[in-house]
C-alpha atoms as a PDB file:
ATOM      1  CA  UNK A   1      14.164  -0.751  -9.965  1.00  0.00           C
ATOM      2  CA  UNK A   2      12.906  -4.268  -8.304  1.00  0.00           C
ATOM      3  CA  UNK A   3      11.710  -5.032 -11.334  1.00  0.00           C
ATOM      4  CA  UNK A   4      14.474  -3.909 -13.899  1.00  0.00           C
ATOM      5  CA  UNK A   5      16.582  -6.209 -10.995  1.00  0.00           C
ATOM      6  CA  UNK A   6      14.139  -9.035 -11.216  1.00  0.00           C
ATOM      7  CA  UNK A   7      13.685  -9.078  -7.375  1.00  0.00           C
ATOM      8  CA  UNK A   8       9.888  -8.449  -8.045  1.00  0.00           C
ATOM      9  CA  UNK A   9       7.789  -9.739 -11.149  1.00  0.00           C
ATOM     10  CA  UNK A  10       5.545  -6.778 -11.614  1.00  0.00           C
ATOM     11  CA  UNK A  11       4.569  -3.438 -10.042  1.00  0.00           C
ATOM     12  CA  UNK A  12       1.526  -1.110 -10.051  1.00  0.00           C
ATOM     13  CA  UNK A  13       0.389   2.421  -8.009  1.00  0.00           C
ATOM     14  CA  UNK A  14      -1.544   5.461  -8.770  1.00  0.00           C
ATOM     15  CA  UNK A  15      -0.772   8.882  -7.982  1.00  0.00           C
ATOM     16  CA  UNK A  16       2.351   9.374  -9.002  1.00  0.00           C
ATOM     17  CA  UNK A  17       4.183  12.047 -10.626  1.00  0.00           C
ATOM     18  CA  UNK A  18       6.361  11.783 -13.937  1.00  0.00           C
ATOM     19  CA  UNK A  19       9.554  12.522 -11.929  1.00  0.00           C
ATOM     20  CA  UNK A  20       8.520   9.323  -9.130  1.00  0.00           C
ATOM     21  CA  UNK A  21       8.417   6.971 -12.663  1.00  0.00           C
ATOM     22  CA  UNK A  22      10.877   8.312 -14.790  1.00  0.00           C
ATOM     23  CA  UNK A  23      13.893   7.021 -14.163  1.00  0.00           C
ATOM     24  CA  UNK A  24      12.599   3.611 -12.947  1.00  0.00           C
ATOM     25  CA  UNK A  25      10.589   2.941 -16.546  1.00  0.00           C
ATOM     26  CA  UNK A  26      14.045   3.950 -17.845  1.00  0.00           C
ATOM     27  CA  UNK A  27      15.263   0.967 -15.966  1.00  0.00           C
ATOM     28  CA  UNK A  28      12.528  -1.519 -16.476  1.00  0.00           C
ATOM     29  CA  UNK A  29      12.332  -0.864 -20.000  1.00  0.00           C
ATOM     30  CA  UNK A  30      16.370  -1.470 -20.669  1.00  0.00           C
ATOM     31  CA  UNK A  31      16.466  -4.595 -18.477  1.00  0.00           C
ATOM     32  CA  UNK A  32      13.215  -6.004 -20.698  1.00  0.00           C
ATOM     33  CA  UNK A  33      10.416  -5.475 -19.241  1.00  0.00           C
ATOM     34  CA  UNK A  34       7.481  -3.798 -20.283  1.00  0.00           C
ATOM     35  CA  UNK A  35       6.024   0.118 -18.839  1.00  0.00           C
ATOM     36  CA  UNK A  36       2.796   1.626 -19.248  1.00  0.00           C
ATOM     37  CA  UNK A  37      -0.567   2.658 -17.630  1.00  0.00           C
ATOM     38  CA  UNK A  38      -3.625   0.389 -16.087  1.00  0.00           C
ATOM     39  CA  UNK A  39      -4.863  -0.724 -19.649  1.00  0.00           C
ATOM     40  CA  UNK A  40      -1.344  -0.955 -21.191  1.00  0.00           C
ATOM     41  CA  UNK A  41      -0.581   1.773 -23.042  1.00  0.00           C
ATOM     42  CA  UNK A  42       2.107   3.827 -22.779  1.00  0.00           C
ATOM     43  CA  UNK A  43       0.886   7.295 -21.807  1.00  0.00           C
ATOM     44  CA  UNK A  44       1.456   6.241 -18.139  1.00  0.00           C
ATOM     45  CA  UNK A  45       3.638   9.436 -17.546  1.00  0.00           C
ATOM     46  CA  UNK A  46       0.531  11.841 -18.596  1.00  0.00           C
ATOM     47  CA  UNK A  47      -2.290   9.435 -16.451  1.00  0.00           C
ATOM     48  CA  UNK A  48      -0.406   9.593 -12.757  1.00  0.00           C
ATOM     49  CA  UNK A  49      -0.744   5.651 -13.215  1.00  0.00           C
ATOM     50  CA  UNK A  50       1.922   3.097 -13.444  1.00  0.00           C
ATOM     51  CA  UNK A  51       2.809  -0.548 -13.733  1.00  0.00           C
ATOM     52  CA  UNK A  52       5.757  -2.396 -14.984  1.00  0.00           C
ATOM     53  CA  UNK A  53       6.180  -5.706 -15.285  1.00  0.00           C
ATOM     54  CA  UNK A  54       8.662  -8.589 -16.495  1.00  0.00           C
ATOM     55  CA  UNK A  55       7.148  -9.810 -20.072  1.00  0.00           C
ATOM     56  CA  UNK A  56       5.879 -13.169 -18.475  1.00  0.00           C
ATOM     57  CA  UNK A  57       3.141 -11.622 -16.130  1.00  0.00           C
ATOM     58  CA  UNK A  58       2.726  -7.623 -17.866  1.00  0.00           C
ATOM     59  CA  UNK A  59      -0.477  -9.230 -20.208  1.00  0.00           C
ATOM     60  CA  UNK A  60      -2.132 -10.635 -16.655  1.00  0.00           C
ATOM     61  CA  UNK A  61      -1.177  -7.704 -15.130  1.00  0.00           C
ATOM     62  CA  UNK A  62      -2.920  -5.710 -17.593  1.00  0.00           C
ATOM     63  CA  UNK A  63      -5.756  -7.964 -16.781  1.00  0.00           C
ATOM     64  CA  UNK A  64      -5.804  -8.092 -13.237  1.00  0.00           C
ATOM     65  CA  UNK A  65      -4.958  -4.285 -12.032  1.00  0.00           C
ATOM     66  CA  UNK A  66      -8.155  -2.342 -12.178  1.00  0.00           C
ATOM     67  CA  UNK A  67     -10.314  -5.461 -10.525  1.00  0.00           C
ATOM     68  CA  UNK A  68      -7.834  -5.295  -7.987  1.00  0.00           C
ATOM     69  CA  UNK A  69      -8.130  -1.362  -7.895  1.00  0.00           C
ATOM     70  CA  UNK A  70     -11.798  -1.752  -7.799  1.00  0.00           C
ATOM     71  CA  UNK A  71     -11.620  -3.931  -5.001  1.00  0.00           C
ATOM     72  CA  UNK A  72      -9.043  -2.206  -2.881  1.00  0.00           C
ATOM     73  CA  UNK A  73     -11.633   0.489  -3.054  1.00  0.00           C
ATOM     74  CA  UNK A  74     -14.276  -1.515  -1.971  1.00  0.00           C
ATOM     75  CA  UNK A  75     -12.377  -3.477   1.197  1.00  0.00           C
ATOM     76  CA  UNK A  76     -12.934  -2.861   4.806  1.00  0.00           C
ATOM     77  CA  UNK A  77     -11.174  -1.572   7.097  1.00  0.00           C
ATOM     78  CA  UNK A  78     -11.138  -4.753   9.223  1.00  0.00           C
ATOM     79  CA  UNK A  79     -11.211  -7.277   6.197  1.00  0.00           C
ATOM     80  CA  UNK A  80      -7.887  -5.672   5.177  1.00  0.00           C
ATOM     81  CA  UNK A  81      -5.812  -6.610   1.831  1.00  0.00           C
ATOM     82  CA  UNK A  82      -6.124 -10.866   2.948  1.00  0.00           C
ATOM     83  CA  UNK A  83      -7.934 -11.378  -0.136  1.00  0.00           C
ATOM     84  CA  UNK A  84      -5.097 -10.464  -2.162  1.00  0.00           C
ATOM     85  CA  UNK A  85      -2.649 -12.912  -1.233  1.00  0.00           C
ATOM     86  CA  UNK A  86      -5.384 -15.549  -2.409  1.00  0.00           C
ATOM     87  CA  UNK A  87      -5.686 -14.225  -5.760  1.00  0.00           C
ATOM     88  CA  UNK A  88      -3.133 -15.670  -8.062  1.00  0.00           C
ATOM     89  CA  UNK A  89      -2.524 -14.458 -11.377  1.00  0.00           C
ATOM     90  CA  UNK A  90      -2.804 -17.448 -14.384  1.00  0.00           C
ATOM     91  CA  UNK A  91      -1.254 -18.001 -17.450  1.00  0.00           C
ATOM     92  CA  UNK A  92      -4.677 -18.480 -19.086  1.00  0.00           C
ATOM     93  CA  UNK A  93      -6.685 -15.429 -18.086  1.00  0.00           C
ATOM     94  CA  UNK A  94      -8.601 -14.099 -20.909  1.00  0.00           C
END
């Protein structure tokens, strides 16, 4: 709904169940935005994987989400999610 609102450019989490995404796709998709899974398609209900996103960032987002999975995965406990706020997304990522 942050996004549908524009309050947030983009969203992303794994894990979830078709009833936690449902409604809110609902909303991101009539507001304009775009809905789908980690490599932008739009089985996301089916993969327990979602991100939405306004239509300016969704292609970087598509770009960007599993190496920042991959990291998360990778990150200690004391290093914490720092990194992240130092990793901008850019209009000319391939």
């Amino acid at each position: 709904a942050y996004v549908a609102a524009g309050y947030t450019d983009a969203f992303f989490e794994k894990g979830l169940q078709p009833w936690d995404v449902a409604a809110g796709s609902l909303l991101v998709t009539e507001a304009g935005g775009l809905v789908g899974n980690f490599t932008g398609e739009s089985e996301f209900l089916e993969q327990n994987e979602c991100m939405a996103g306004n239509p300016r960032v969704y292609g970087q987002l598509v770009w960007a989400t599993p190496r920042v999975i991959l990291r998360v995965t990778k990150v200690s406990p004391r290093r914490g999610l720092s990194w992240l706020k130092r990793m901008p997304l850019q209009a000319n990522m391939p």
